[in-house]
C-alpha atoms as a PDB file:
ATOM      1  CA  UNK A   1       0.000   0.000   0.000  1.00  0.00           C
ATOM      2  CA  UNK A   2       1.907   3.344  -0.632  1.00  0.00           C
ATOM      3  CA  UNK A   3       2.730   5.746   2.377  1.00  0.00           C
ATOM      4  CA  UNK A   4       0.381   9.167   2.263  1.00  0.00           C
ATOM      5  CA  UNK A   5       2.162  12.412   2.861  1.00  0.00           C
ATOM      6  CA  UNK A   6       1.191  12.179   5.913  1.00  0.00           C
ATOM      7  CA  UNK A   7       2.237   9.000   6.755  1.00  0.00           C
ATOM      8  CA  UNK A   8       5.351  10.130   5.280  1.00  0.00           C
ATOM      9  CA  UNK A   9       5.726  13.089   8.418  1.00  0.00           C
ATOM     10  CA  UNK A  10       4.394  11.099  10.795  1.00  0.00           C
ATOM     11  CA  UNK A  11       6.953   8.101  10.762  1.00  0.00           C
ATOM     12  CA  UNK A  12       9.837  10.810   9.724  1.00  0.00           C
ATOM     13  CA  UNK A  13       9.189  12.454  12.974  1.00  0.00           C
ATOM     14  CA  UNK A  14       8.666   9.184  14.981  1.00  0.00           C
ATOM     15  CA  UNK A  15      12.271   8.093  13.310  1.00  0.00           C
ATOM     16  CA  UNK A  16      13.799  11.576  14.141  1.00  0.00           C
ATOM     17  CA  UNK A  17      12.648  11.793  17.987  1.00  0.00           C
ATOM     18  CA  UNK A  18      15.087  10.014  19.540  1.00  0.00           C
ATOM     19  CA  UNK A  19      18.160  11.915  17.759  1.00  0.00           C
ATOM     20  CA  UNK A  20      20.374  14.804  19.119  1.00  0.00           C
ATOM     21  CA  UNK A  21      20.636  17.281  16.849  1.00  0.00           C
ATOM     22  CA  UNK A  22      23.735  19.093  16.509  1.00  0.00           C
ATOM     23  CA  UNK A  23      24.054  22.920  17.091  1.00  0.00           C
ATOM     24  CA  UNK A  24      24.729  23.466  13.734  1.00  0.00           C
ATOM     25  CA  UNK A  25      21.665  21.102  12.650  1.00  0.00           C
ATOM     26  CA  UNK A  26      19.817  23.456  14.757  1.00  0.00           C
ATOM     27  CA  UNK A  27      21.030  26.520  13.180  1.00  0.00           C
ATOM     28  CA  UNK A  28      23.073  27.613  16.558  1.00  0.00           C
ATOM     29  CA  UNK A  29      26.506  27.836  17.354  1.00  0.00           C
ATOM     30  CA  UNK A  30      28.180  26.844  20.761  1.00  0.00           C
ATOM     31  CA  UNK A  31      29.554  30.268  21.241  1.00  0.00           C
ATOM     32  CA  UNK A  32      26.286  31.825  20.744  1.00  0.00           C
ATOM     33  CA  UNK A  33      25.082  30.667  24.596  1.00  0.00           C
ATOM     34  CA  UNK A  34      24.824  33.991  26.747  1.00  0.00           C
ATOM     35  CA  UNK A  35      27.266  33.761  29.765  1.00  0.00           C
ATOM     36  CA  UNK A  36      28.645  36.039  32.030  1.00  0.00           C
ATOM     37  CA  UNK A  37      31.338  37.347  29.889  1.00  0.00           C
ATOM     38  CA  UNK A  38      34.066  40.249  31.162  1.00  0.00           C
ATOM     39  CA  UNK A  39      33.699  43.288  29.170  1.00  0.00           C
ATOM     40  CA  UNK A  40      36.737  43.515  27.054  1.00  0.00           C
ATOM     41  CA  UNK A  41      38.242  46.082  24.659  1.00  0.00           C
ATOM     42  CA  UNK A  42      41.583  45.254  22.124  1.00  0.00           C
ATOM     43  CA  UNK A  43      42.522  47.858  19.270  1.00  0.00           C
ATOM     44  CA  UNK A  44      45.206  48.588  17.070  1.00  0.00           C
ATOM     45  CA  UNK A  45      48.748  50.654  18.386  1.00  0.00           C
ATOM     46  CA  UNK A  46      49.837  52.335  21.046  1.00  0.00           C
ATOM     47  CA  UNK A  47      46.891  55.190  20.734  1.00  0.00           C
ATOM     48  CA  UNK A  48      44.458  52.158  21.250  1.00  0.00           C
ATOM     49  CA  UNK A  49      45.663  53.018  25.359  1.00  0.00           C
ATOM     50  CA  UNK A  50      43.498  56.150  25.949  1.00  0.00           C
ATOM     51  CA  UNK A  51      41.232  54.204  23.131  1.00  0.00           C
ATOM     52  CA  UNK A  52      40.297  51.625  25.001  1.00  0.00           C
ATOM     53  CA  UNK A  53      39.989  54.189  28.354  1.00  0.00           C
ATOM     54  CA  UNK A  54      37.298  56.113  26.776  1.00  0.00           C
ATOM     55  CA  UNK A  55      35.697  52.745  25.257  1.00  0.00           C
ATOM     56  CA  UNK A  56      36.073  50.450  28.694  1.00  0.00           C
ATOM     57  CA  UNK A  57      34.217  53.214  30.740  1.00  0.00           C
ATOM     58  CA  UNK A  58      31.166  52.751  28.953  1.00  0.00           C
ATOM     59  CA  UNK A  59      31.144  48.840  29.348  1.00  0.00           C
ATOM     60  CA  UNK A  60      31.870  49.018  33.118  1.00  0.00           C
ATOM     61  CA  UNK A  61      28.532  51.463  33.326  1.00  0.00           C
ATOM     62  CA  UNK A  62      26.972  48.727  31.498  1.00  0.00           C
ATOM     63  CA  UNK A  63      26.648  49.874  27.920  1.00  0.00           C
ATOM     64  CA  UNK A  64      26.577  48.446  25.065  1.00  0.00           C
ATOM     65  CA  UNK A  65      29.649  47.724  22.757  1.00  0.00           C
ATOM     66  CA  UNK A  66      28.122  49.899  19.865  1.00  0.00           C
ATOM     67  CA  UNK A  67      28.688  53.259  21.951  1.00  0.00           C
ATOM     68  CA  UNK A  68      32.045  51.746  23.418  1.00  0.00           C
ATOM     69  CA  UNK A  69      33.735  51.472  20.239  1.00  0.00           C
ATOM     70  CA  UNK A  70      32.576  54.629  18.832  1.00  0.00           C
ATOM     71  CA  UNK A  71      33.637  56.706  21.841  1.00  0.00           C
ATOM     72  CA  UNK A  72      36.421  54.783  22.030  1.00  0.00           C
ATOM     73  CA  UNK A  73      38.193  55.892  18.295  1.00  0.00           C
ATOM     74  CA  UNK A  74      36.833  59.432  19.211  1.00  0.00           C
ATOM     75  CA  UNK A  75      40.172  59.765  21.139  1.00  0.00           C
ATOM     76  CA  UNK A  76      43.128  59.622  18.289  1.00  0.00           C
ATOM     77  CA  UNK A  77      40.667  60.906  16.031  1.00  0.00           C
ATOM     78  CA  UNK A  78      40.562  64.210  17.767  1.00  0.00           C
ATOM     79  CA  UNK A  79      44.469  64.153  18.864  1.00  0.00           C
ATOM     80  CA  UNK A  80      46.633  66.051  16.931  1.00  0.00           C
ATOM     81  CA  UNK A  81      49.450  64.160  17.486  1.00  0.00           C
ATOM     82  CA  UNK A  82      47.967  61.058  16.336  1.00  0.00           C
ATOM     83  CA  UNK A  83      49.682  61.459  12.754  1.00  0.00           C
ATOM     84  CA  UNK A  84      47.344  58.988  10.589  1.00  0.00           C
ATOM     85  CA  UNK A  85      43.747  59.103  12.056  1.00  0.00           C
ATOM     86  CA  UNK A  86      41.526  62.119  12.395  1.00  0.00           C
ATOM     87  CA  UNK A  87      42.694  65.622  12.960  1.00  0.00           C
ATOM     88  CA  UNK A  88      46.290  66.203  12.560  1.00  0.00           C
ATOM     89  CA  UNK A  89      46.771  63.099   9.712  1.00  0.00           C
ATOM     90  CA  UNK A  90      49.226  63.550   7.233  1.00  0.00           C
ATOM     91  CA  UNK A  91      47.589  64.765   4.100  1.00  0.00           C
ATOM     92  CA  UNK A  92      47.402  63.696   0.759  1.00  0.00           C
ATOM     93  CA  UNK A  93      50.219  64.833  -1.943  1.00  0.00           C
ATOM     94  CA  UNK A  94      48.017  67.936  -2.536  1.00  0.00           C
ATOM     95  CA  UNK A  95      47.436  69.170   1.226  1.00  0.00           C
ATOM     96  CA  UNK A  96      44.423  67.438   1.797  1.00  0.00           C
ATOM     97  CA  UNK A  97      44.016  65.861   5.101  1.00  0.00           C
ATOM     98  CA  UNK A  98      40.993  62.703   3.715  1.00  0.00           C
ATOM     99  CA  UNK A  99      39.681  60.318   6.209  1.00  0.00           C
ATOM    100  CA  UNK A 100      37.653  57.449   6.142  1.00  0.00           C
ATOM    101  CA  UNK A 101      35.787  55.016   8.888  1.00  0.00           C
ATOM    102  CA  UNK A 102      33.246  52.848   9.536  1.00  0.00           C
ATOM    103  CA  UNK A 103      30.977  50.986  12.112  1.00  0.00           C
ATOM    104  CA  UNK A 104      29.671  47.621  12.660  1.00  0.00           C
ATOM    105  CA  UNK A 105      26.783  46.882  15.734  1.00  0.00           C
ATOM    106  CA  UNK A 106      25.779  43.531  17.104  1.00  0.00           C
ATOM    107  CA  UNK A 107      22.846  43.446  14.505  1.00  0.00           C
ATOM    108  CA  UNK A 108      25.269  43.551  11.327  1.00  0.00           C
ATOM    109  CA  UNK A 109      23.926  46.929  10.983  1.00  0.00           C
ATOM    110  CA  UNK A 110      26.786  49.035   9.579  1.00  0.00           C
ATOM    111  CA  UNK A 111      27.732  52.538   8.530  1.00  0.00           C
ATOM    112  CA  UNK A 112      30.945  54.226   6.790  1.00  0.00           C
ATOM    113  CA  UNK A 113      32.140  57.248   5.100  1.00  0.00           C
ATOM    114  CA  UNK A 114      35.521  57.665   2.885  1.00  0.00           C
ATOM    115  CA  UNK A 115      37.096  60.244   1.092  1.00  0.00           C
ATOM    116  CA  UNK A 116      35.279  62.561   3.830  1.00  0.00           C
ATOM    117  CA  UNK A 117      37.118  65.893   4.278  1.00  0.00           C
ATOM    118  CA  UNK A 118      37.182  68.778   7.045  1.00  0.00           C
ATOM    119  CA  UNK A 119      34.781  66.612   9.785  1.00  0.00           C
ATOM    120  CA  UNK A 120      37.214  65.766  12.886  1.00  0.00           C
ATOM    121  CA  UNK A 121      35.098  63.031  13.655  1.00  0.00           C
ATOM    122  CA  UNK A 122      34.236  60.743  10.172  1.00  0.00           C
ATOM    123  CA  UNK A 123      33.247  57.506  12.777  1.00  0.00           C
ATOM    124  CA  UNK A 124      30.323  59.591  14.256  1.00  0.00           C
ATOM    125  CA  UNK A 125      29.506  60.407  10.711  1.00  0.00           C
ATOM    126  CA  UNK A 126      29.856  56.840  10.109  1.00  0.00           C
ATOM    127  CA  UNK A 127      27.183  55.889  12.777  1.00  0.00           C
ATOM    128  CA  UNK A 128      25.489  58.676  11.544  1.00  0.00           C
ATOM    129  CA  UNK A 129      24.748  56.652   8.111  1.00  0.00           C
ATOM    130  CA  UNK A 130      24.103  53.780   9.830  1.00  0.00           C
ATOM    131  CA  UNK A 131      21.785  54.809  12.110  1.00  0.00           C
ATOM    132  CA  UNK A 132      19.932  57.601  10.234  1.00  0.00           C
ATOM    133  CA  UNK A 133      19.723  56.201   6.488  1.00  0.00           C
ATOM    134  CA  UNK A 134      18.934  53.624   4.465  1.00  0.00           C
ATOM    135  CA  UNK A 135      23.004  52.909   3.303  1.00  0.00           C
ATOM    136  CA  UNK A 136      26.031  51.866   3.904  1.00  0.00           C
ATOM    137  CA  UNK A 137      28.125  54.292   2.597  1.00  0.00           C
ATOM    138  CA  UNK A 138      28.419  57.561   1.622  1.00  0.00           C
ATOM    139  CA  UNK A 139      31.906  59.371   0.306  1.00  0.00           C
ATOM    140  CA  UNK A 140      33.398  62.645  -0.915  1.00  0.00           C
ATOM    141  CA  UNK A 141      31.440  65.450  -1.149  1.00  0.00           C
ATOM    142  CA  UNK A 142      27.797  63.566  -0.302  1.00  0.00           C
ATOM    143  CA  UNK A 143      29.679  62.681   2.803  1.00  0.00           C
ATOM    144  CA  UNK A 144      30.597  66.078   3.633  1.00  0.00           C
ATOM    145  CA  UNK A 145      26.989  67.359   2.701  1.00  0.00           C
ATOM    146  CA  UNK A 146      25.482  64.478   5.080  1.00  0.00           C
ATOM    147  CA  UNK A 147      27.623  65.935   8.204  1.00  0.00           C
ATOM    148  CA  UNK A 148      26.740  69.073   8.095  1.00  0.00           C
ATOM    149  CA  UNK A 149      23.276  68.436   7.569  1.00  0.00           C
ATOM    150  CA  UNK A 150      23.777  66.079  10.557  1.00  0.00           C
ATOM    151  CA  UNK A 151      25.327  69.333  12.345  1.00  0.00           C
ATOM    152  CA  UNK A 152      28.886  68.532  12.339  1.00  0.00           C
ATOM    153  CA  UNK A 153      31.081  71.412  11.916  1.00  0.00           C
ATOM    154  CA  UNK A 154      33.251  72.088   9.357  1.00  0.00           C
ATOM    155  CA  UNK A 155      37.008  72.428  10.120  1.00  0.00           C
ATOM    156  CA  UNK A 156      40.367  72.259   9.137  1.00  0.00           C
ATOM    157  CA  UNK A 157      42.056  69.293   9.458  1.00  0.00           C
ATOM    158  CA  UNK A 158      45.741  70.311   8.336  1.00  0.00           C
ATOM    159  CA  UNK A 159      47.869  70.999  11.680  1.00  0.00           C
ATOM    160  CA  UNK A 160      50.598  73.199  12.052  1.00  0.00           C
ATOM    161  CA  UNK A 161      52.648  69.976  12.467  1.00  0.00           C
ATOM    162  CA  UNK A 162      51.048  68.002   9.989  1.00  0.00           C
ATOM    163  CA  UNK A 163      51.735  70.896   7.418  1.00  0.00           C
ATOM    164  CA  UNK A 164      55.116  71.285   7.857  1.00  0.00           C
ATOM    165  CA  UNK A 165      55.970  67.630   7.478  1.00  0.00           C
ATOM    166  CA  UNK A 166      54.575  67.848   3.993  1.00  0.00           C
ATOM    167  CA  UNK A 167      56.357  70.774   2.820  1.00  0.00           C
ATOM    168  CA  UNK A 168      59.257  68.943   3.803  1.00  0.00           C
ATOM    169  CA  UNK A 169      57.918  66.081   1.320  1.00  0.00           C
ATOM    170  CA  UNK A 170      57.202  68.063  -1.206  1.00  0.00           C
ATOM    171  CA  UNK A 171      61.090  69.163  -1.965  1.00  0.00           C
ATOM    172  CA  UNK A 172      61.711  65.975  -3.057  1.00  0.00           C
ATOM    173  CA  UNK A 173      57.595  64.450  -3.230  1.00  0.00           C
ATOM    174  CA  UNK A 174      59.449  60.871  -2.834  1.00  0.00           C
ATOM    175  CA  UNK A 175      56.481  58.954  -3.283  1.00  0.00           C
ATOM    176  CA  UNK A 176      57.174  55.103  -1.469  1.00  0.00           C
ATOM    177  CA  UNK A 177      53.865  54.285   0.157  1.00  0.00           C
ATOM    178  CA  UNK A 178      54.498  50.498   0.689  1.00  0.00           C
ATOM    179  CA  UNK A 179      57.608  51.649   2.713  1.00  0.00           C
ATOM    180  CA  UNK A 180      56.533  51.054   6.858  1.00  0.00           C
ATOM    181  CA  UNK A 181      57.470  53.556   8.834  1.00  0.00           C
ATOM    182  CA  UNK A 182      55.525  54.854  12.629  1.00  0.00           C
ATOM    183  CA  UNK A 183      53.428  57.330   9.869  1.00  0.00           C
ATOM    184  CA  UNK A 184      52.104  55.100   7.265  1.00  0.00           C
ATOM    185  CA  UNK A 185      50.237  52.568   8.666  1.00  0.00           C
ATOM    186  CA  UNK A 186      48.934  53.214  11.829  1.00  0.00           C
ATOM    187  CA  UNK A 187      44.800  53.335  11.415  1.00  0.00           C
ATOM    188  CA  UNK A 188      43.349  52.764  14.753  1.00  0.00           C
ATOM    189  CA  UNK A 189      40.702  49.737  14.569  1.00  0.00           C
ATOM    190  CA  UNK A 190      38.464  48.614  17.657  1.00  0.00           C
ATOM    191  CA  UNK A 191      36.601  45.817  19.051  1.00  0.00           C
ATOM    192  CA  UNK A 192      34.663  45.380  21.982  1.00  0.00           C
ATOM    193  CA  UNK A 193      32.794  42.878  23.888  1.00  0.00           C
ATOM    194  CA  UNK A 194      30.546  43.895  26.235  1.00  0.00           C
ATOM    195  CA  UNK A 195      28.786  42.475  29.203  1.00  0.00           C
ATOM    196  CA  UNK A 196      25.600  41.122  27.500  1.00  0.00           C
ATOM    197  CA  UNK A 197      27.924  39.260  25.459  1.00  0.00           C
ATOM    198  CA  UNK A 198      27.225  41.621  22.311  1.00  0.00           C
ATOM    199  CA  UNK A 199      29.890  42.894  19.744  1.00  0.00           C
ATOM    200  CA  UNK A 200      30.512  45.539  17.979  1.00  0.00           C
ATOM    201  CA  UNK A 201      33.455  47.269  15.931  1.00  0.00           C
ATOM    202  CA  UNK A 202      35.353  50.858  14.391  1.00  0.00           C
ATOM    203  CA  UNK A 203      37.730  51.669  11.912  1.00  0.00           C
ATOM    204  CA  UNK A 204      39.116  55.138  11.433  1.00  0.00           C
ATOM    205  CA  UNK A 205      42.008  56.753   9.618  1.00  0.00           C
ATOM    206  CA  UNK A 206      43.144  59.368   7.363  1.00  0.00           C
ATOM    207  CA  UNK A 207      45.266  56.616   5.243  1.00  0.00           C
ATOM    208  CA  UNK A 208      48.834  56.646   3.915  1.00  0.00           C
ATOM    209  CA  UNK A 209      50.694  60.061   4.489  1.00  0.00           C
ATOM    210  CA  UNK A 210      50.778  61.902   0.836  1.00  0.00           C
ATOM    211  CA  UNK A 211      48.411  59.292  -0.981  1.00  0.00           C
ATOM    212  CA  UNK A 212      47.267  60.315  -4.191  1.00  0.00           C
ATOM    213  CA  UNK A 213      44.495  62.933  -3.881  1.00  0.00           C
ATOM    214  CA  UNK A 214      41.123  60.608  -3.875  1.00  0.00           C
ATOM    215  CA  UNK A 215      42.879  57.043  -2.541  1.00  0.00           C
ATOM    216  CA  UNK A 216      40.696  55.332  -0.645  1.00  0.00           C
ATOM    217  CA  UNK A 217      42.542  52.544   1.746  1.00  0.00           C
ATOM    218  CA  UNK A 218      40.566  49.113   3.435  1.00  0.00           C
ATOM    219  CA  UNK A 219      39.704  51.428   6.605  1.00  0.00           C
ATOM    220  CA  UNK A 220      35.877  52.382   5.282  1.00  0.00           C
ATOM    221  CA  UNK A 221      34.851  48.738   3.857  1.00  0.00           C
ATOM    222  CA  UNK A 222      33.242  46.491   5.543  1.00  0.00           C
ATOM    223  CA  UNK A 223      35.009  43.140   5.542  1.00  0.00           C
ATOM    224  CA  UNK A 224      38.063  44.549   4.626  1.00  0.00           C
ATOM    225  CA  UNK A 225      39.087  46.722   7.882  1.00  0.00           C
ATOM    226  CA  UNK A 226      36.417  45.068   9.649  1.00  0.00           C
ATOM    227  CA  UNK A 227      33.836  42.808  10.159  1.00  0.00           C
ATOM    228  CA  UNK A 228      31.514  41.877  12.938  1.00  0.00           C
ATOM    229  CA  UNK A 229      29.563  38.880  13.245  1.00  0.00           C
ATOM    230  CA  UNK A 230      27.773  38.285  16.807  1.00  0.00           C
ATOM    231  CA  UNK A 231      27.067  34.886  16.531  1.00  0.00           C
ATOM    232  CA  UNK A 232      30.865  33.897  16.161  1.00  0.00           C
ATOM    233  CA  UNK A 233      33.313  37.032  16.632  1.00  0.00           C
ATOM    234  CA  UNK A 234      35.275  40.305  15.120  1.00  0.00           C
ATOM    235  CA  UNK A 235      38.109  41.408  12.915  1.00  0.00           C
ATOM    236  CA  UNK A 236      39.779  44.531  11.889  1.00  0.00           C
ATOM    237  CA  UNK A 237      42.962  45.656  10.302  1.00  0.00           C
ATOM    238  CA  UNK A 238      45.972  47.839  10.390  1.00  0.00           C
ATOM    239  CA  UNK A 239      48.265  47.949   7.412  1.00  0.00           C
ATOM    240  CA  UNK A 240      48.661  48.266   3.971  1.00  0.00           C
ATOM    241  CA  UNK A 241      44.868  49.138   3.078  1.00  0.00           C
ATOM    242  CA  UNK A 242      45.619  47.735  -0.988  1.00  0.00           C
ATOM    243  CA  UNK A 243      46.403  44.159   0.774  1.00  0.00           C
ATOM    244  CA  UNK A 244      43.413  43.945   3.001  1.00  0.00           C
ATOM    245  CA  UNK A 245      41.268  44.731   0.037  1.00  0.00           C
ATOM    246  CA  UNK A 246      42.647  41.977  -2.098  1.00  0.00           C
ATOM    247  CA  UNK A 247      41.695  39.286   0.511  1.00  0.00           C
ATOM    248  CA  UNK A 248      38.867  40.655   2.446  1.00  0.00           C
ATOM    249  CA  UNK A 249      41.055  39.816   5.708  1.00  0.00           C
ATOM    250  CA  UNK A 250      38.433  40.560   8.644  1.00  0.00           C
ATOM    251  CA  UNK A 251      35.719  38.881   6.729  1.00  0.00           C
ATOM    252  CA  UNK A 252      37.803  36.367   6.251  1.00  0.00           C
ATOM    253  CA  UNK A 253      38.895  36.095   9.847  1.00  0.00           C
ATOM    254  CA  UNK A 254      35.477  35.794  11.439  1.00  0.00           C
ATOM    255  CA  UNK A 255      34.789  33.027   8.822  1.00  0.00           C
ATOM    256  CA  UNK A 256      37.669  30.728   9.942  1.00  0.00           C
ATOM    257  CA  UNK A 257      36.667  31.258  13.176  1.00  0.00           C
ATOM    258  CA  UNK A 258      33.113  30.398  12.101  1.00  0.00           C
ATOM    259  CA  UNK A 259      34.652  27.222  10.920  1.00  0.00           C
ATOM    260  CA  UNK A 260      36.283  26.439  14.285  1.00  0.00           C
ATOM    261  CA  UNK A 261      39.650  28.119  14.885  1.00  0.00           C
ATOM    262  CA  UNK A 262      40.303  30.120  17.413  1.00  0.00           C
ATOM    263  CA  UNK A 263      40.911  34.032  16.870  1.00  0.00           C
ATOM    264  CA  UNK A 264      44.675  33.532  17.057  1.00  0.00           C
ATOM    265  CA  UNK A 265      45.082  30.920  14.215  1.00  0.00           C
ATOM    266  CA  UNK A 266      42.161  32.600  12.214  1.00  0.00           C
ATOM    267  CA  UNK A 267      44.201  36.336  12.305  1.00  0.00           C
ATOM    268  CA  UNK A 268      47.477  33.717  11.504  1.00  0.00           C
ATOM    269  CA  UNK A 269      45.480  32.113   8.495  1.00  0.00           C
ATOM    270  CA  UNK A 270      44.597  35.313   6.942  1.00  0.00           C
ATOM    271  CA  UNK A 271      48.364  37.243   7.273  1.00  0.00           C
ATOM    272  CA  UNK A 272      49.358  33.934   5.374  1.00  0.00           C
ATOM    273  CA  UNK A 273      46.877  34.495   2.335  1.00  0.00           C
ATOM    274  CA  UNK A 274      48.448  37.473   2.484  1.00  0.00           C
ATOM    275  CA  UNK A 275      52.508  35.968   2.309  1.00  0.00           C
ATOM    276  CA  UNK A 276      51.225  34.313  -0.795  1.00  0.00           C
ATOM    277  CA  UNK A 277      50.252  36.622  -2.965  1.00  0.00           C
ATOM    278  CA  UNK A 278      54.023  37.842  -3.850  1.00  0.00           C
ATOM    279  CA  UNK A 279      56.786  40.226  -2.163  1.00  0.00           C
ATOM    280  CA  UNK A 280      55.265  41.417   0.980  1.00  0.00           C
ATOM    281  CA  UNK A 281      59.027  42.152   2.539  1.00  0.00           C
ATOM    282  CA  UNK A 282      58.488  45.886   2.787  1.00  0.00           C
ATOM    283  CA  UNK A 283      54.754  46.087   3.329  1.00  0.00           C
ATOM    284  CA  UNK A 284      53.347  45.896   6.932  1.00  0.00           C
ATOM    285  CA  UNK A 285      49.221  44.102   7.670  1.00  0.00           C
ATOM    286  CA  UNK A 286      48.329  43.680  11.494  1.00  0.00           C
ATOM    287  CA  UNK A 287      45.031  41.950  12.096  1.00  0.00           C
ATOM    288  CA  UNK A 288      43.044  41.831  15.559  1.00  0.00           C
ATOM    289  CA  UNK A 289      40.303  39.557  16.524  1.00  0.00           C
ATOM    290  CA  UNK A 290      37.713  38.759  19.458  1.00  0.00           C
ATOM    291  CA  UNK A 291      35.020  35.831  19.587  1.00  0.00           C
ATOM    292  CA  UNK A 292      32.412  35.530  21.607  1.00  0.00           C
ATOM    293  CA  UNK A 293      33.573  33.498  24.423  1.00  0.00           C
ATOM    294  CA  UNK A 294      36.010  36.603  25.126  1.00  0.00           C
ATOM    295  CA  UNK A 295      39.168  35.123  23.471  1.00  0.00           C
ATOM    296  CA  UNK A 296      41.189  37.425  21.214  1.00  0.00           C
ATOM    297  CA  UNK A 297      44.058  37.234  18.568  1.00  0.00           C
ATOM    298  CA  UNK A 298      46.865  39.592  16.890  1.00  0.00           C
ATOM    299  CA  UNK A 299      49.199  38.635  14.379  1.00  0.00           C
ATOM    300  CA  UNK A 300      50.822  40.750  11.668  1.00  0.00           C
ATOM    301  CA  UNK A 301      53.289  40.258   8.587  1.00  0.00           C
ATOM    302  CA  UNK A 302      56.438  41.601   9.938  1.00  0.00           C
ATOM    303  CA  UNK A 303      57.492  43.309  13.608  1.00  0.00           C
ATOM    304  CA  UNK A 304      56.359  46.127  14.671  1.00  0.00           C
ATOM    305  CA  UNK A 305      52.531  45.681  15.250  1.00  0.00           C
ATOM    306  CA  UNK A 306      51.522  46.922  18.810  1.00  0.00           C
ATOM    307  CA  UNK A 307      48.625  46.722  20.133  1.00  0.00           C
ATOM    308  CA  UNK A 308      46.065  47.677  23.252  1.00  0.00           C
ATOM    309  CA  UNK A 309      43.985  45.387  25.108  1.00  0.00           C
ATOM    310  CA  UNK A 310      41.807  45.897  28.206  1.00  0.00           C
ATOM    311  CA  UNK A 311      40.999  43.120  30.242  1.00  0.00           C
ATOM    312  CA  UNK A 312      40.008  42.244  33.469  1.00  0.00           C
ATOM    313  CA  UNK A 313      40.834  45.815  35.002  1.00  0.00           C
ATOM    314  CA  UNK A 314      44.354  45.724  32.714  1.00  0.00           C
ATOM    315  CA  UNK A 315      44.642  48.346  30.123  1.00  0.00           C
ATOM    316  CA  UNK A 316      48.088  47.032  28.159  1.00  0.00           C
ATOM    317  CA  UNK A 317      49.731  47.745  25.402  1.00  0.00           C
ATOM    318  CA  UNK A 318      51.669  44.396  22.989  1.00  0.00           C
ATOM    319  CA  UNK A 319      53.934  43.566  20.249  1.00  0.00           C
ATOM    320  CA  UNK A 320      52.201  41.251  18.498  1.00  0.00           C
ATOM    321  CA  UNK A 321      53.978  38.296  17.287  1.00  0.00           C
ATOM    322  CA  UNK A 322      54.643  38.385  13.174  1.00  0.00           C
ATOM    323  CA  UNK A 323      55.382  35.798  10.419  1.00  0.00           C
ATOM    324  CA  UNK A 324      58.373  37.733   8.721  1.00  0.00           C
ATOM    325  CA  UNK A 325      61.740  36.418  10.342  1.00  0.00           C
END
């Protein structure tokens, strides 16, 4: 006699009953359980100290990691001694100080500017897109136009200090932007995890000193300088922007550790996708990463990459170890 449809169900479910379906048969992943979790801040270089000060004070109130990590970058951003993020970067080869950022919340909700010009703070812009349109991102001039509708005010960027070390360029306009040096490379990237167990993530720079007017670097796009993914973990990146583009490095991060590995081996996995793409000697890539259980990772192509964690009432600063030797 043949089995009815719902015959069919019926013994399919009887058949089924006694299994134990995996997490990921369930559509869950162990890491996804909420736990009491120490709040916990790690960002890129040695400005990621007073970084992660602003950003930890919010999580110990008992905010959430969105409002951490934005007040968090405020800090270099508005420093002008902080040479490659915010006010005071080195500018473009024309004089043009150009920064770019973006945001990532617990929801996958993200926001980002680039190529955004005379706003001291582009990641509050950034949120700004996120929070109050329908996009992603918005650049250039529409990104200017969206601040100051937004009531940002219009400044300029170009410190004394930053001015004079590009009329000193200039005499010779020696143009090496894959060379590492303390100026080049050091964009100022984010992550925190707060006490709900929620993640979030910023980006923000003003790129390679003396760029070619309009370069944009990995800093803005999401899944290059950073991704965040709640149910697993989060990524961002330091470094030669061109590089992070070419692999998608923190998207690719938070997908190896989707597939098990821990942050550590995931940042170590993507730094080698890196090696193999050709002569890397002179070019510098750092890569940070958090999951949800609270455990973090930092590795970078070559010595030199420092960065800032805070942790269990420690605010440090590390060299991270490097695959270059």
């Amino acid at each position: 006699m043949p089995t009815t449809r719902r015959q069919f169900i019926t013994q399919s479910l009887i058949g089924t009953a006694g299994l134990s379906l995996s997490p990921k048969i369930l559509g869950q992943n162990t890491l996804t359980e909420k736990k009491a979790v120490e709040p916990l801040v790690i960002s890129t270089w040695s400005h990621g100290i007073p970084a992660n000060e602003a950003a930890m004070k919010i999580l110990q109130d008992k905010g959430k990691a969105i409002d951490a990590v934005e007040a968090g970058v405020r800090v270099p951003e508005a420093d002008p001694e902080a040479t490659s993020v915010g006010y005071g970067g080195l500018p473009d080869r024309d004089g043009n100080v150009t920064l770019d950022a973006c945001i990532m919340n617990e929801k996958g909700d993200c926001g980002s500017v680039a190529f955004l010009q005379h706003i001291k703070h582009p990641i509050s812009v950034a949120r700004k897109v996120m929070d109050e349109t329908p996009h992603v991102m918005l650049s250039g001039e529409g990104a200017l136009r969206f601040a100051l509708e937004q009531g940002f005010k219009k400044e300029d960027l170009l410190t004394e200090n930053a001015k004079q070390k590009w009329e000193a360029w200039k005499k010779e306009a020696d143009y090496h932007p894959w060379i590492y040096d303390e100026h080049n490379h050091d964009t100022i990237g984010l992550l925190a995890l707060d006490i709900q167990q929620d993640l979030s993530g910023a980006c923000t720079t003003s790129g390679l000193a003396y760029k070619m007017h309009g370069r944009v670097g990995d800093s803005p796009i999401i899944g290059a300088g950073l991704f965040v993914d709640n149910e697993i973990g989060a990524a961002t990146a330091t470094g030669v922007g061109e590089l992070v583009m070419k692999t998608l490095g923190s998207f690719l991060i938070v997908e190896l550790m989707r597939q098990g590995m821990t942050p550590q081996k995931a940042c170590q996995e993507a730094i080698a996708r890196i090696a193999q793409r050709g002569d890397i000697k002179r070019m510098q890539v750092g890569y940070l990463a958090v999951n949800k259980a609270g455990e973090y990772g930092a590795y970078a192509l070559r010595p030199g990459f420092e960065y800032a964690l805070y942790h269990k009432g420690e605010n440090k600063l590390y060299e991270a170890d490097y695959l270059q030797r």
